[in-house]
Structure formats: C-alpha cells, structure tokens
Protein backbone atom coordinates (compact mmCIF):
# COMPACT_ATOMS: atom_id res chain seq x y z
CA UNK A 1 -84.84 73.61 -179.01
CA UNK A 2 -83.73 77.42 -178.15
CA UNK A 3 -81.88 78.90 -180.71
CA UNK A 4 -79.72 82.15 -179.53
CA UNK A 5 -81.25 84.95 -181.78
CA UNK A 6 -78.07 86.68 -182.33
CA UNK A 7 -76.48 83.96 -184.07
CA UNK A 8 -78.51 84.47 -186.99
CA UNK A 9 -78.90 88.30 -187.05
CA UNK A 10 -76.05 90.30 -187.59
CA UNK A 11 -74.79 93.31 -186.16
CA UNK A 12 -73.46 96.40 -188.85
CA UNK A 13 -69.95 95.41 -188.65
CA UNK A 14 -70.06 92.02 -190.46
CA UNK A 15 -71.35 94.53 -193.53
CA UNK A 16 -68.03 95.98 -194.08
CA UNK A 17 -65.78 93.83 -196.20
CA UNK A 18 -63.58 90.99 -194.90
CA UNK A 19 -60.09 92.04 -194.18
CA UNK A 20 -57.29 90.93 -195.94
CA UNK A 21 -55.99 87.70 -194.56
CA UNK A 22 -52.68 86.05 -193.95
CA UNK A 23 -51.58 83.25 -195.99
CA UNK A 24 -54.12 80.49 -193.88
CA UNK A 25 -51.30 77.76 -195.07
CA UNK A 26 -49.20 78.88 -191.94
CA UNK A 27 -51.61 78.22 -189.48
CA UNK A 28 -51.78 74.66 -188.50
CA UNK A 29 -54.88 73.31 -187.81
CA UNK A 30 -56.57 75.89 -190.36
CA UNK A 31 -59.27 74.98 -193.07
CA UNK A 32 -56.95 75.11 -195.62
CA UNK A 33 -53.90 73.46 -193.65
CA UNK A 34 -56.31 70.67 -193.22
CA UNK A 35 -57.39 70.75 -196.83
CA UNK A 36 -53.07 70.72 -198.03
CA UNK A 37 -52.98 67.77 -195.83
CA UNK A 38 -55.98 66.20 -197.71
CA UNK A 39 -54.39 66.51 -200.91
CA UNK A 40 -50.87 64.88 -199.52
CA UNK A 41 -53.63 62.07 -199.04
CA UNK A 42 -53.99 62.18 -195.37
CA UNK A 43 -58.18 61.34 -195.13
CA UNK A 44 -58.43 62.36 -191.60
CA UNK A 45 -57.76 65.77 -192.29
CA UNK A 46 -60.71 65.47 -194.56
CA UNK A 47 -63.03 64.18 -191.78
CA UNK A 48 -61.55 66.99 -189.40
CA UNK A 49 -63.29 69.54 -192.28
CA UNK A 50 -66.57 67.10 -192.78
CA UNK A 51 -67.42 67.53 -189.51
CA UNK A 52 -66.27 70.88 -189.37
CA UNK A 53 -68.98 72.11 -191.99
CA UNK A 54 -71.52 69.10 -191.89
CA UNK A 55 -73.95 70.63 -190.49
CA UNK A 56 -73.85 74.29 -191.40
CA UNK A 57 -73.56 72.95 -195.11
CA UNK A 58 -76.73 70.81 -195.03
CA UNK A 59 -78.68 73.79 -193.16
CA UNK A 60 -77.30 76.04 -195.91
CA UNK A 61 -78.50 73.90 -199.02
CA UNK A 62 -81.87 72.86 -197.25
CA UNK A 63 -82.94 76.24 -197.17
CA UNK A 64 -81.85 77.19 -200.78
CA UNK A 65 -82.68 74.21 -202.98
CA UNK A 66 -86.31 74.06 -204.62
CA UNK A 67 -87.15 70.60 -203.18
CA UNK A 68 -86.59 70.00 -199.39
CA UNK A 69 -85.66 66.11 -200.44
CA UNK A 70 -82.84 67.51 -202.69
CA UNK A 71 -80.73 68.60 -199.70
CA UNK A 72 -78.73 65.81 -198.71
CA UNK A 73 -78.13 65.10 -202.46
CA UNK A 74 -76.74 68.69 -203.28
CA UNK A 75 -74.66 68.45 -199.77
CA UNK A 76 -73.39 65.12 -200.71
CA UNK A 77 -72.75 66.18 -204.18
CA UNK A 78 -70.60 69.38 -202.85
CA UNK A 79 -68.54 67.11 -200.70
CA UNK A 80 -67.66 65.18 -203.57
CA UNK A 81 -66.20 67.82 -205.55
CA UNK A 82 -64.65 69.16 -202.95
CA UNK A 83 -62.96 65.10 -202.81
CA UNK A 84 -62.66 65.39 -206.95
CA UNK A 85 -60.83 68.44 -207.07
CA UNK A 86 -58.47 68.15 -204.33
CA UNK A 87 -55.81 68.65 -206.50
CA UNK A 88 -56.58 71.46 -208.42
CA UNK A 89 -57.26 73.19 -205.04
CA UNK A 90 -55.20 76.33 -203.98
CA UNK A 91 -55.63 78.47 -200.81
CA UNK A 92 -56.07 81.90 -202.62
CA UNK A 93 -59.37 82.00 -200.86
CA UNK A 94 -60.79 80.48 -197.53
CA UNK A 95 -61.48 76.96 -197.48
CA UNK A 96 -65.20 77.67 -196.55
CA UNK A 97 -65.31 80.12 -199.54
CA UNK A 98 -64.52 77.79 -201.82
CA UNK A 99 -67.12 75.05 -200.53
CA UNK A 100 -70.37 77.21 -199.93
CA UNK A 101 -69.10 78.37 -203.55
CA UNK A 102 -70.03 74.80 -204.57
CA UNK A 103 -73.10 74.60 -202.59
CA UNK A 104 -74.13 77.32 -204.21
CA UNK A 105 -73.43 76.64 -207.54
CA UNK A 106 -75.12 72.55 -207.08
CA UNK A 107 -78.26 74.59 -205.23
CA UNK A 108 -78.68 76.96 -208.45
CA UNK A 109 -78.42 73.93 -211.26
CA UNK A 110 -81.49 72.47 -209.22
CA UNK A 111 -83.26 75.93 -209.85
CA UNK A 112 -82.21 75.40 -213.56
CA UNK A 113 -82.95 72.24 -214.05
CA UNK A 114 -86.21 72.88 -213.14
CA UNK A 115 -86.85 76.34 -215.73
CA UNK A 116 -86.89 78.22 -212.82
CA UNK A 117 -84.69 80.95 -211.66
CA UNK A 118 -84.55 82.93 -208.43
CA UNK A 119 -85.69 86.34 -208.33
CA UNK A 120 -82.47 88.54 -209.39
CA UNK A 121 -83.69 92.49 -208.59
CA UNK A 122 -84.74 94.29 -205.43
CA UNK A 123 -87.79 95.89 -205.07
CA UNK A 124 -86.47 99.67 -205.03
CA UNK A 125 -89.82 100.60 -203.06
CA UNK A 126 -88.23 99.03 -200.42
CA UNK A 127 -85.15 101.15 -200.05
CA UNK A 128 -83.12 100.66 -197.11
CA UNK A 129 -82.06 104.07 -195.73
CA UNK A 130 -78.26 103.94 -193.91
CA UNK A 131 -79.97 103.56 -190.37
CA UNK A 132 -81.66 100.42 -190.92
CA UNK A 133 -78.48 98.52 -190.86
CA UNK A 134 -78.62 98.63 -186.71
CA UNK A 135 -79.64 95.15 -185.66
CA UNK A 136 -81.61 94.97 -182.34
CA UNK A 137 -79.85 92.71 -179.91
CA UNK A 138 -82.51 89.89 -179.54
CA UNK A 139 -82.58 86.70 -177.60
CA UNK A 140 -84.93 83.80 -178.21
CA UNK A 141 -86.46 82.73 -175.33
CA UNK A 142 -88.55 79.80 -176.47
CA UNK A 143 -89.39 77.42 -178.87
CA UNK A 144 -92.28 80.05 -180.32
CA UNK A 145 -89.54 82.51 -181.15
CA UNK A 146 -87.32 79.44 -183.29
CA UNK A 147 -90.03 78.60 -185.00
CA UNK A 148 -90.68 82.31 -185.73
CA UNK A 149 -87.31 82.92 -186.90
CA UNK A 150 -86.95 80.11 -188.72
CA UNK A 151 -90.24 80.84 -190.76
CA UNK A 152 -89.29 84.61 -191.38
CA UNK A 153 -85.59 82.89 -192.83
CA UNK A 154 -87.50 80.59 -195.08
CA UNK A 155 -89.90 83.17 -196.01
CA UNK A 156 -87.05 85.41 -197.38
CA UNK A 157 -86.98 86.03 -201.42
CA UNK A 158 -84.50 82.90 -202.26
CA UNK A 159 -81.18 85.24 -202.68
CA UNK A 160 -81.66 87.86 -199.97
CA UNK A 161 -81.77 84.15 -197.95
CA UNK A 162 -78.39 82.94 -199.57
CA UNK A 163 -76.73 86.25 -198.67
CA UNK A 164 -78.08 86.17 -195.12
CA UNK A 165 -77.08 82.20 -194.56
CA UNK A 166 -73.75 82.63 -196.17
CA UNK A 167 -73.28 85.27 -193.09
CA UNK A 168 -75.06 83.50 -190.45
CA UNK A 169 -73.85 79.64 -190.83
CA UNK A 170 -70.83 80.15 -193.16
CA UNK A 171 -69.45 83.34 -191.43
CA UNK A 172 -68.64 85.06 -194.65
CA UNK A 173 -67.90 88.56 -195.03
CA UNK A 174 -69.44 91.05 -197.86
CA UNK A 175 -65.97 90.61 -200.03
CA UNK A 176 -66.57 86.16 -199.94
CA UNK A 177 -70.09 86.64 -200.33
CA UNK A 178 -70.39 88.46 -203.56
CA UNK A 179 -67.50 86.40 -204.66
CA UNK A 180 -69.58 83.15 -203.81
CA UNK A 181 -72.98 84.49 -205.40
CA UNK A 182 -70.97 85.72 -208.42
CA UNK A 183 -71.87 89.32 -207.59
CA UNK A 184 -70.36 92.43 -206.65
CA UNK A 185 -70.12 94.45 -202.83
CA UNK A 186 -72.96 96.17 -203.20
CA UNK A 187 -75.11 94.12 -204.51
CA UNK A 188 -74.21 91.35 -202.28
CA UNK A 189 -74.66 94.55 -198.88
CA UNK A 190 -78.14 94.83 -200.24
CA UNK A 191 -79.25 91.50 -200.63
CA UNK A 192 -77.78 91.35 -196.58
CA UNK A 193 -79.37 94.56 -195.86
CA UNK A 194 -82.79 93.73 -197.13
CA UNK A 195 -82.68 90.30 -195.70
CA UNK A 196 -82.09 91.74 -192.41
CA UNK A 197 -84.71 94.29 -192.32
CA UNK A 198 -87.47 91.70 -193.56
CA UNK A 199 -86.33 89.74 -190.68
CA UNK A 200 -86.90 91.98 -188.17
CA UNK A 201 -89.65 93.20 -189.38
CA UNK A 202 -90.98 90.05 -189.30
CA UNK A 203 -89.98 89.31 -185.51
CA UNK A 204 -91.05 92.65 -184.38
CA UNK A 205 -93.50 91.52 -182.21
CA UNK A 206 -90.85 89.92 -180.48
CA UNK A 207 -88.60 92.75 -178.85
C-alpha cells in the first residue's frame, strides 16, 4: 500500500504552538460535542469518536508499547477509561488531547512494568541548528519507500517517536504535545525536531 510521505513528515509550521481555541462545546459535531453527548448517555456519539480515532490510536500505541502483542490491550484499555471517566470529563482541552494522554500514560506503565524506562535525554552531539527544521516535500512512490519510512519511524529512540506520532496521527500541536508527554515546549520541539531530522536522514536516499 502507498502511503503519501507528507502525511507523516511535517512541515516547520506545525512546530509553533497550537493556537488558542474556541470553546469546542459550540461546535456541533466536534470531539468534545460528541463526547458531552456521551456523558448525557447517548452511545452513538461514542461510536461517532471510536471510529473517529480507532485507527490512529492503535497505530499510535503499536509503535510505542514494548511488546507488539500489547497493542490492542493498551488501545482497548484507553477506550475504557475514556468510557469510565465520562463523567469526570471537561472540555478544557481537546478531546484527542485528553485520549492520546491516556494512551500514553497505559503505553508507559507497560515500560514500567517491565523495569524498563525509555531513554529521557538527547544526545547534545546531535544538535539541531535552526535550519534543519525545513522538511523536504517528499512523496512515496512505492511500496519500497513505506516500508522505508515505516522502518526509519520504528527505528526512532522510543520518545522522539511519541512526539513525532502524536503530530503525525493525532495532529497535535507543540503546546498538547508537551502537555500529553508531561513535558514542557521545548523539550517536547526537540524531541519533534530530532525525530524529524533522523527521519530524513534516514530516507535520504529517497529525494
């Protein structure tokens, strides 16, 4: 299967931080519309979000979680609170905020549970001067070129990935990721910023 290049690799715009937004309870048909209507107890509006996020959620936690067979566990398990704490939900953030928060939080207890724990510093001989943050406008052309992404994604040190996938499948900006990772802007620009030069220095070939 093709997959478009530049839906994974993003341009230097998405690095500055998300703008403030309106209240997302006055747009009908919104994430968190749909999620108010959930907790009135209308389950349809939940489905509307399941399939919404299904499968962005399940590509996000596969690629995070230690074991590949742990995926549809943690996914299942972030639905679940998301069905648990209905109630105690409030819009102050976006809907998808709050749920890759989740995923994120279920993904890291596997890393615990196992004694293990992502790697938590950059290297700083790998510095990322202010020019680096152009993205190359790249197209995949073939199944080669997927696979190649793909493996230069997976490949990425496990929270340079999470900052990168939060962007590419949850659309979050720099302000939702740090909040999601528990970190702050810049750390959360230079996790992107690293990811993306890894990447396309591991597709270069491919330009």
């Amino acid at each position: 299967m093709e997959i478009a290049f530049d839906r994974w690799i993003v341009a230097e715009a998405p690095l500055a931080a998300s703008p403030a937004l309106p209240n997302p309870c006055l747009e009908p048909g919104s994430d968190e519309a749909l999620m108010g209507h959930f907790q009135r107890g209308d389950e349809a509006a939940f489905r509307h979000l399941y399939d919404r996020y299904r499968s962005p959620l399940l590509r996000f936690v596969q690629r995070l979680v230690p074991d590949a067979g742990e995926s549809e566990e943690v996914a299942q398990e972030t639905w679940m609170a998301v069905i648990r704490g209905r109630e105690r939900y409030s819009p102050r953030a976006r809907f998808v905020t709050y749920l890759f928060s989740i995923a994120h939080r279920r993904a890291m207890d596997r890393w615990r549970k196992r004694g293990r724990w992502p790697e938590t510093q950059l290297n700083a001989a790998d510095e990322i001067p202010g020019s680096c943050i152009h993205e190359p406008e790249w197209r995949s052309q073939n199944q080669a070129l997927g696979a190649a992404l793909l493996a230069a994604i997976s490949a990425l040190p496990l929270l340079q990935r999470e900052a990168f996938l939060l962007r590419a499948e949850a659309g979050l900006g720099i302000e939702e990721i740090a909040r999601v990772t528990g970190t702050n802007l810049e750390t959360a620009k230079s996790r992107l910023r690293y990811a993306l030069r890894r990447l396309r220095a591991s597709l270069e070939s491919w330009k």
